[in-house]
C-alpha atoms as a PDB file:
ATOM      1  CA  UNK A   1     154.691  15.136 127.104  1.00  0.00           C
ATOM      2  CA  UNK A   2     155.212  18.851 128.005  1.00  0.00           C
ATOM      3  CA  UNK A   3     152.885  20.228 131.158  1.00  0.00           C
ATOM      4  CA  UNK A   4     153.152  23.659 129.296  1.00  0.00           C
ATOM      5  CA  UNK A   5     149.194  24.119 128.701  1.00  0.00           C
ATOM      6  CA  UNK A   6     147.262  26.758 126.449  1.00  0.00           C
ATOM      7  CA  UNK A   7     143.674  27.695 126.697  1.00  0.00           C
ATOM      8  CA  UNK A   8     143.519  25.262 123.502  1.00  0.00           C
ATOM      9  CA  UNK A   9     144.098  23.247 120.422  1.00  0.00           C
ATOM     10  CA  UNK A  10     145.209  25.283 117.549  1.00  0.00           C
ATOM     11  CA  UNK A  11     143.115  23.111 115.135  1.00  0.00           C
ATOM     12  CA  UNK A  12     140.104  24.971 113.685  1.00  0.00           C
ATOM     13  CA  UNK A  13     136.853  24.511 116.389  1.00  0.00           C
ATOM     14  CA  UNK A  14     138.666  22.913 118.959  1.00  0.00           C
ATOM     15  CA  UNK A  15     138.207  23.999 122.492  1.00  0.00           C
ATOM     16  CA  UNK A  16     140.273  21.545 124.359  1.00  0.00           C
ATOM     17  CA  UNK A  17     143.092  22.146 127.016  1.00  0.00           C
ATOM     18  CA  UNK A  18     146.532  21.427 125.107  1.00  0.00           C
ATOM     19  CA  UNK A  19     150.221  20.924 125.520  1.00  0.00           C
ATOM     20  CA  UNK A  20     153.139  21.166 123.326  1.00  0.00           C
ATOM     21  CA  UNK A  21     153.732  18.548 120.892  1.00  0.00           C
ATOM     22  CA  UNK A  22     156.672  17.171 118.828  1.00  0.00           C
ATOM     23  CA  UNK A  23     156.415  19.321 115.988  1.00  0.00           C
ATOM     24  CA  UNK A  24     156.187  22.299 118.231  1.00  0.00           C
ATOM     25  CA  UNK A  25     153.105  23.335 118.105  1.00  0.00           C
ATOM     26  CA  UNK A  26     149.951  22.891 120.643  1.00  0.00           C
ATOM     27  CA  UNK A  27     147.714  20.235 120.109  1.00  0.00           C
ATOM     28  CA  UNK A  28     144.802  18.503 122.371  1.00  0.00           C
ATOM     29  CA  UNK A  29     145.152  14.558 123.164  1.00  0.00           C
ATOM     30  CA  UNK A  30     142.811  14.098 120.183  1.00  0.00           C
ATOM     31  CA  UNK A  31     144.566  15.833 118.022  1.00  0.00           C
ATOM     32  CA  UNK A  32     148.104  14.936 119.372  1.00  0.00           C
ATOM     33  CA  UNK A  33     149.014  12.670 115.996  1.00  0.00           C
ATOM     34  CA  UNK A  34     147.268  14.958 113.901  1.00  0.00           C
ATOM     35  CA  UNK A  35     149.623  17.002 111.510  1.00  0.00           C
ATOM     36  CA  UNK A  36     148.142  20.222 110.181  1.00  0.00           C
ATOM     37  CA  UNK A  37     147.524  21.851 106.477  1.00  0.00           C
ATOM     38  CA  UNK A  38     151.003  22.964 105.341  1.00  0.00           C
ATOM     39  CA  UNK A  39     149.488  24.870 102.488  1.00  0.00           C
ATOM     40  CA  UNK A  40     149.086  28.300 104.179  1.00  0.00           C
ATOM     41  CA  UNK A  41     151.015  29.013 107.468  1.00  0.00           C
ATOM     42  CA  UNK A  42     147.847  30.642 108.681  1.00  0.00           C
ATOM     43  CA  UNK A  43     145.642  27.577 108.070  1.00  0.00           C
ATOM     44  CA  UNK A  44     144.904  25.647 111.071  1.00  0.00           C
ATOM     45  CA  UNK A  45     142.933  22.512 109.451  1.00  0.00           C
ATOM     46  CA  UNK A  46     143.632  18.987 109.935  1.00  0.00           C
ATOM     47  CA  UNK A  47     144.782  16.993 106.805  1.00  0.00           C
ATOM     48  CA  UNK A  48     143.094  15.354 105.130  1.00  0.00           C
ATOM     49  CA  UNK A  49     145.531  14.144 101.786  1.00  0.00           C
ATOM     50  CA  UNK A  50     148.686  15.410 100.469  1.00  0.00           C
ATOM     51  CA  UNK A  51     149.607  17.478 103.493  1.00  0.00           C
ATOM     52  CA  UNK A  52     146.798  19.491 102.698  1.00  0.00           C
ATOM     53  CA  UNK A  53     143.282  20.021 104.347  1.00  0.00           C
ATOM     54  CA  UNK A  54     139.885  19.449 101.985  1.00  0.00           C
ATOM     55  CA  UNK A  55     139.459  23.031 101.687  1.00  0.00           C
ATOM     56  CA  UNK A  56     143.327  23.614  99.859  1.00  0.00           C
ATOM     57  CA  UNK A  57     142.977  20.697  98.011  1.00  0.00           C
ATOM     58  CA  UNK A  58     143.284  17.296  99.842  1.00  0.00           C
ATOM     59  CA  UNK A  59     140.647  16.261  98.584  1.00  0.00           C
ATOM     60  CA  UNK A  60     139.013  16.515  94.888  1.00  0.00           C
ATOM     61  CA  UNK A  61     136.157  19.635  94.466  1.00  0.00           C
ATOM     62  CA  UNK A  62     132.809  18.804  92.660  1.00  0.00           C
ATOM     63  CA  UNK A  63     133.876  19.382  88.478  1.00  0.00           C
ATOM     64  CA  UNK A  64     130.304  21.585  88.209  1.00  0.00           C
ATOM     65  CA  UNK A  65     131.244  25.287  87.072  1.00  0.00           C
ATOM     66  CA  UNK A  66     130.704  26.899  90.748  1.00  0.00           C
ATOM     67  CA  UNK A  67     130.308  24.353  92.958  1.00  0.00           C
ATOM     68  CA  UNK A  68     132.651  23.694  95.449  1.00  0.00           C
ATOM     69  CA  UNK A  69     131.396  20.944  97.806  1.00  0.00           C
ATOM     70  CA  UNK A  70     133.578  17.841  97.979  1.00  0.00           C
ATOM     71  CA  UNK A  71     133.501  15.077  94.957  1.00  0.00           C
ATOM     72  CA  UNK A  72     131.478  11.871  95.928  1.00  0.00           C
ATOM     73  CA  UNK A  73     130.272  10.682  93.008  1.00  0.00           C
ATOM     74  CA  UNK A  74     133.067  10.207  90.937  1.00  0.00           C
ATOM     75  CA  UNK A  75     133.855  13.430  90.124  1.00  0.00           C
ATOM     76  CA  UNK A  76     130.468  15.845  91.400  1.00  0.00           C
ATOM     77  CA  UNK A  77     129.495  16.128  94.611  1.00  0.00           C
ATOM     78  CA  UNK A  78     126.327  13.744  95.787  1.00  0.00           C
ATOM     79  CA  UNK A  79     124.231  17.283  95.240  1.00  0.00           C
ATOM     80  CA  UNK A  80     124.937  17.209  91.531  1.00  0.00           C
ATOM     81  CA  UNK A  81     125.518  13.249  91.095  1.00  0.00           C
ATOM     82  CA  UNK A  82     121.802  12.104  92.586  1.00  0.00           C
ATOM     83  CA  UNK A  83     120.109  12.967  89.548  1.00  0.00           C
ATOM     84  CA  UNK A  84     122.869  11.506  86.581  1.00  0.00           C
ATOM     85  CA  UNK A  85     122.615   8.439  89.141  1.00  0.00           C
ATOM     86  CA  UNK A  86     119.174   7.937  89.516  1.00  0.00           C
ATOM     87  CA  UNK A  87     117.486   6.122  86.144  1.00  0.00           C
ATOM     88  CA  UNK A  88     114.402   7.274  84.984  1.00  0.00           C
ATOM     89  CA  UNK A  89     111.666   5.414  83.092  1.00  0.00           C
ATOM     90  CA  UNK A  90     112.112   4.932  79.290  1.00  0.00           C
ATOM     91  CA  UNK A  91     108.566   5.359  77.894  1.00  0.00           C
ATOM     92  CA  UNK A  92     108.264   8.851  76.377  1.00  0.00           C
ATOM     93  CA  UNK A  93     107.509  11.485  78.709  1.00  0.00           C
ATOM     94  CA  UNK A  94     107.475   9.475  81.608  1.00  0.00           C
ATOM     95  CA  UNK A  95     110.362  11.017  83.729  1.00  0.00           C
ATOM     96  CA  UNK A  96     109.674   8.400  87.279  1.00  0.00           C
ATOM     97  CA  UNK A  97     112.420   6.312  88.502  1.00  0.00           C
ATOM     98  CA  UNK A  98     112.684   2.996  86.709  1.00  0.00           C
ATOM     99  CA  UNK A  99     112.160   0.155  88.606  1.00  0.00           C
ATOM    100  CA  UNK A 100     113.088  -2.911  86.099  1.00  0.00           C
ATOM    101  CA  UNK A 101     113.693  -3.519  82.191  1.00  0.00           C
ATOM    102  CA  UNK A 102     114.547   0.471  82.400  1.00  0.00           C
ATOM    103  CA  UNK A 103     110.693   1.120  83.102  1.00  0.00           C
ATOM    104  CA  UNK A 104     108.688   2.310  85.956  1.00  0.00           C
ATOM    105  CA  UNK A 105     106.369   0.043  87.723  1.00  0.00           C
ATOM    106  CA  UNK A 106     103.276   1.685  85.693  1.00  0.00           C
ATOM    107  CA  UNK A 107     104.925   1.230  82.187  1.00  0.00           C
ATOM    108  CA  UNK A 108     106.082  -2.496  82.393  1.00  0.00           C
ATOM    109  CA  UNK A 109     108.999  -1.984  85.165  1.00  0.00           C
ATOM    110  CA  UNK A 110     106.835  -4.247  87.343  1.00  0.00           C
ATOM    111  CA  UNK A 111     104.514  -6.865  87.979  1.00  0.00           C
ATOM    112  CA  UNK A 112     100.997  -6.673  88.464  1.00  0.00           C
ATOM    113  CA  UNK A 113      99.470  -8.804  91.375  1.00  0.00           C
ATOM    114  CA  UNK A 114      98.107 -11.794  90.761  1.00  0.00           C
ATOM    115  CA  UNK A 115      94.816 -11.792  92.531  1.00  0.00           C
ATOM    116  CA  UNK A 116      92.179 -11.391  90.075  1.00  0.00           C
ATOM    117  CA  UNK A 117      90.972  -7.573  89.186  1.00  0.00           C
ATOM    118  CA  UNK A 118      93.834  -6.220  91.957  1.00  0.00           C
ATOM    119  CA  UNK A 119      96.482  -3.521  89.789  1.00  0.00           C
ATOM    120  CA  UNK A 120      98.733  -3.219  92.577  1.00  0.00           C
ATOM    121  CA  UNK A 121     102.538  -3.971  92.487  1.00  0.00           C
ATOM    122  CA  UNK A 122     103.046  -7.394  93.224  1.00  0.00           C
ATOM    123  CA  UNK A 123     105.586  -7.764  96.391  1.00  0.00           C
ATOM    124  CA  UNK A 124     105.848 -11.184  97.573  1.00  0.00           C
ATOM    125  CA  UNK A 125     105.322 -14.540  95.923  1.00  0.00           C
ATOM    126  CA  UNK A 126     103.656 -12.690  93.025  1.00  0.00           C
ATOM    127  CA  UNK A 127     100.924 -10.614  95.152  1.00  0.00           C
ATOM    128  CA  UNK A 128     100.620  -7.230  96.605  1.00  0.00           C
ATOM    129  CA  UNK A 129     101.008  -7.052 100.215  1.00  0.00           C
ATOM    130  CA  UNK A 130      97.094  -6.985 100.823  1.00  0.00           C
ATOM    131  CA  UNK A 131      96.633 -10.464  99.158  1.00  0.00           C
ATOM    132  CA  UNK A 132     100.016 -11.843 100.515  1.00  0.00           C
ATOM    133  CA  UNK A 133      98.389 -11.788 104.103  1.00  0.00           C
ATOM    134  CA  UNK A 134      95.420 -13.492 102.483  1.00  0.00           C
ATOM    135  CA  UNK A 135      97.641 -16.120 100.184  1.00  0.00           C
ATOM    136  CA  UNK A 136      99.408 -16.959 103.893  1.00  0.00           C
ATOM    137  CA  UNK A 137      96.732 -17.658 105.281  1.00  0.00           C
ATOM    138  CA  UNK A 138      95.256 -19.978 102.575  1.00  0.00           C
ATOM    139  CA  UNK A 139      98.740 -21.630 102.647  1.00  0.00           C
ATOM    140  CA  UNK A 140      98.108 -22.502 106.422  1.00  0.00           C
ATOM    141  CA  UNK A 141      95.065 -23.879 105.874  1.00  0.00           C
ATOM    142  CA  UNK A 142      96.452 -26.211 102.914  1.00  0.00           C
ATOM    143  CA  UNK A 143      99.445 -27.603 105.445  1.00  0.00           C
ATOM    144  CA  UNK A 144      96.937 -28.015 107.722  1.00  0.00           C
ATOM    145  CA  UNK A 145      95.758 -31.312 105.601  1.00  0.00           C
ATOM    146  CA  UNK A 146      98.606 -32.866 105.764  1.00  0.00           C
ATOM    147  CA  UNK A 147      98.566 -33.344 109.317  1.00  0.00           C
ATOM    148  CA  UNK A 148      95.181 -34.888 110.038  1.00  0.00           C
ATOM    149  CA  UNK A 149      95.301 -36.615 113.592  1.00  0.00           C
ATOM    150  CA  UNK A 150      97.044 -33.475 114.943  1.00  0.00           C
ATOM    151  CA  UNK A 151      96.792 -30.308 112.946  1.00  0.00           C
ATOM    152  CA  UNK A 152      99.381 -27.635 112.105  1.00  0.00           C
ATOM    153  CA  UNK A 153     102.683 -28.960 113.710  1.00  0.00           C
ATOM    154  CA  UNK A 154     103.644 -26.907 117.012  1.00  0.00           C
ATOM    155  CA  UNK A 155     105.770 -24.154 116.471  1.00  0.00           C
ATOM    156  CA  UNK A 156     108.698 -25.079 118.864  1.00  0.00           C
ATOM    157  CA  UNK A 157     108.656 -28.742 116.319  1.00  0.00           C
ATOM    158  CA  UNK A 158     110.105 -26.349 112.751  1.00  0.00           C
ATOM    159  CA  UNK A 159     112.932 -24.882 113.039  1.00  0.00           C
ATOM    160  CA  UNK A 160     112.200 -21.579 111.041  1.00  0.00           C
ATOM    161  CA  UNK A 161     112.832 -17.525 111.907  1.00  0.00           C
ATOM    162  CA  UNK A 162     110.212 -15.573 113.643  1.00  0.00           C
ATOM    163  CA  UNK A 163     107.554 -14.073 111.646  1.00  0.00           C
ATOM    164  CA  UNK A 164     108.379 -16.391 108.777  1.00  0.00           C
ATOM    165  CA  UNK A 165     105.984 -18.078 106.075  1.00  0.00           C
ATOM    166  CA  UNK A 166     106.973 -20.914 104.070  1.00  0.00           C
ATOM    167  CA  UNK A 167     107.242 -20.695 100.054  1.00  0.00           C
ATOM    168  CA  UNK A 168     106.874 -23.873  98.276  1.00  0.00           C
ATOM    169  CA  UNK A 169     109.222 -24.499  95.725  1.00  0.00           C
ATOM    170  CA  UNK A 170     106.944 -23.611  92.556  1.00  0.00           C
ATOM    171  CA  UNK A 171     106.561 -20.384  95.000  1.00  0.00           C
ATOM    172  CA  UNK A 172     110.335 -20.036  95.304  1.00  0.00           C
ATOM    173  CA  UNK A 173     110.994 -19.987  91.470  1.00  0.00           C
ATOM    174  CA  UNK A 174     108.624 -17.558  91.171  1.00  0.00           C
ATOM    175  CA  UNK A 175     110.537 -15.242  93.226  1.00  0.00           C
ATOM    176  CA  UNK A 176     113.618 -16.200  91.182  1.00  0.00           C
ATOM    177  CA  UNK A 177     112.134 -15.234  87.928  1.00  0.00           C
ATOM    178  CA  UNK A 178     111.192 -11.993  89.207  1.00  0.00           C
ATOM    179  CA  UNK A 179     114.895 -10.983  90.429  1.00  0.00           C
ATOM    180  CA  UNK A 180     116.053 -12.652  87.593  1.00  0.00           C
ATOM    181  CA  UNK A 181     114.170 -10.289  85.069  1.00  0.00           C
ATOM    182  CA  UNK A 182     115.300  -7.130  87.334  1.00  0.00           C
ATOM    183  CA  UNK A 183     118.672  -7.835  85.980  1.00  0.00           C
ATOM    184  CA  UNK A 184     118.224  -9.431  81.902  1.00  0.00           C
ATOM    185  CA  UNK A 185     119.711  -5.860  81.125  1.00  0.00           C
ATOM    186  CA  UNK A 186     123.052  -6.177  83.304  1.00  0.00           C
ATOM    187  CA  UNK A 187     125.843  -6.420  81.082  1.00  0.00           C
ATOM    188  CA  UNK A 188     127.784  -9.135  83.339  1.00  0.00           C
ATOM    189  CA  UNK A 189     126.117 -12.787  84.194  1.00  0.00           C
ATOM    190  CA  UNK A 190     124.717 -13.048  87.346  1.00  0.00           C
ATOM    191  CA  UNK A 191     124.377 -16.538  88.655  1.00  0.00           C
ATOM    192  CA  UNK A 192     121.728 -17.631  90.786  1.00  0.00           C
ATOM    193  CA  UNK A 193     121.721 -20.614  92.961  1.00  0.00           C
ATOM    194  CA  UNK A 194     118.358 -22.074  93.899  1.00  0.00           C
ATOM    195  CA  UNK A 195     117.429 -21.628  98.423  1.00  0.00           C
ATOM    196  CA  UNK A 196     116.440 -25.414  98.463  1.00  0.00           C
ATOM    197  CA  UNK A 197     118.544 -26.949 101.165  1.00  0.00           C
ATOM    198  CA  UNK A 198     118.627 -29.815 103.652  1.00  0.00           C
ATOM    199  CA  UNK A 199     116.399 -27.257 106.468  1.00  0.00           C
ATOM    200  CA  UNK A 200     113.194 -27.565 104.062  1.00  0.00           C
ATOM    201  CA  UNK A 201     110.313 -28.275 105.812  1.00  0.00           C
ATOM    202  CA  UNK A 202     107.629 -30.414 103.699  1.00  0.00           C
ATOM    203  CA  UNK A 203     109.033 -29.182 100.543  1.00  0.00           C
ATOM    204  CA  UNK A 204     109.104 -25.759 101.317  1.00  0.00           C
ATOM    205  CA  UNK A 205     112.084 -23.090 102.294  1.00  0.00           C
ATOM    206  CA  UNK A 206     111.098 -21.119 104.944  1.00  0.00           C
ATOM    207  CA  UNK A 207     112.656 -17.037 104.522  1.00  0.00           C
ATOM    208  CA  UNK A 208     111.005 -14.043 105.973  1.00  0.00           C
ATOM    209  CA  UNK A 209     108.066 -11.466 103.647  1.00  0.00           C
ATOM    210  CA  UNK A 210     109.961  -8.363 104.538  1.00  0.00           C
ATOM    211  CA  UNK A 211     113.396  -9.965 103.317  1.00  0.00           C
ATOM    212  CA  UNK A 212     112.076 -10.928 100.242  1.00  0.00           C
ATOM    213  CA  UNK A 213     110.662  -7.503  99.341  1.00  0.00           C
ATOM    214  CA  UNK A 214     113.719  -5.723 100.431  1.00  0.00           C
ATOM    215  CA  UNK A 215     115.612  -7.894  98.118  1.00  0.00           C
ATOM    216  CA  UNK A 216     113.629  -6.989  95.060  1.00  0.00           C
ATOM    217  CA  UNK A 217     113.886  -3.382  96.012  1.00  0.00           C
ATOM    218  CA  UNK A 218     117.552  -3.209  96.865  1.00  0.00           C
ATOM    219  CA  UNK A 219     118.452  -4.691  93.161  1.00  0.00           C
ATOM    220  CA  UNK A 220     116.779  -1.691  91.238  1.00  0.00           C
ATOM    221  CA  UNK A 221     117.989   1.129  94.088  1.00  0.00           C
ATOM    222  CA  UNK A 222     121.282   0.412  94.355  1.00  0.00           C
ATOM    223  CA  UNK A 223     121.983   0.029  90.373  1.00  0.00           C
ATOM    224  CA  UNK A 224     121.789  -3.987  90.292  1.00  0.00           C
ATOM    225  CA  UNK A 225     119.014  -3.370  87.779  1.00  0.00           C
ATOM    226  CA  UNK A 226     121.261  -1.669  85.254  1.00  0.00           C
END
């Protein structure tokens, strides 16, 4: 490598010392395998495609009549592409995201919770997150019984993750039928394969609240929910 140094890189925004290169120009270590946009002799951009920077055409422009931000979403940019993307509630004049069966949680999309006279969205194990606390804490109480000369079993004696609460299986297919009717629309089978394993504890599986409710939510976000 030459010692011949310049003030700096000849790439667009760069500020650092360089030296000549192989290709005769004068490039920064960062920039020393870089090759630059051959489309205009005065463009100093780094490729990105083609031998061309994003701005001369390396990479594909949004298809919306004066937009020129880069494609993301097939071919728009994520600016014009969040709202063909996002589904929105079938019942007439309702124009809120859809959150199952291509309804919103207030037209059908969801499940109510289970506790009697509560409305709210039921969550976890088929209650809201105000009577899951409560539901835990009944569950507790029923285990409990089944110990009778010593209680609850210590915590270091189950092997489970922190900040966990056990589901009993009729608890557990519960949960399944609810993912299971996010995605009745999907056009491909989904196959589901039931937790049970050889770690149950008393006839229960033992997975974390917050995991299960990100679950549910991550199906209808990210287009699982079709």
């Amino acid at each position: 490598m030459s010692t011949t140094t310049l003030a700096s890189c000849i790439f667009n925004g760069c500020t650092r010392p360089a030296s000549l290169s192989l290709d005769a120009t004068y490039k920064c270590a960062f920039h020393w395998h870089r090759a630059r946009c051959l489309a205009s002799p005065t463009c100093f951009n780094q490729v990105f495609a083609r031998h061309r920077c994003v701005r001369h055409g390396g990479r594909k422009q949004c298809q919306v009549d004066g937009c020129y931000l880069n494609a993301r979403l097939g071919s728009v940019c994520s600016k014009h592409g969040a709202s063909a993307a996002m589904r929105v509630c079938t019942h007439p004049g309702c124009t809120t995201r859809a959150s199952a069966r291509k309804k919103c949680i207030k037209h059908g999309g969801g499940r109510p919770c289970q506790a009697f006279g509560c409305t709210a969205h039921a969550r976890t194990r088929g209650y809201c997150r105000k009577h899951t606390t409560t539901m835990t804490k009944t569950s507790v109480e029923r285990h409990a019984g089944c110990f009778p000369n010593h209680g609850i079993p210590r915590r270091e004696s189950i092997k489970r993750p922190t900040s966990s609460i056990a589901f009993d299986i009729a608890d557990m297919n519960d949960m399944l039928q609810m993912i299971k009717d996010e995605v009745v629309d999907c056009e491909e089978p989904i196959e589901f394969i039931h937790p049970l394993d050889k770690s149950t504890v008393d006839g229960s599986w033992w997975i974390d609240p917050d995991v299960a409710t990100e679950l549910l939510e991550l199906l209808t976000v990210q287009g699982v929910a079709c």
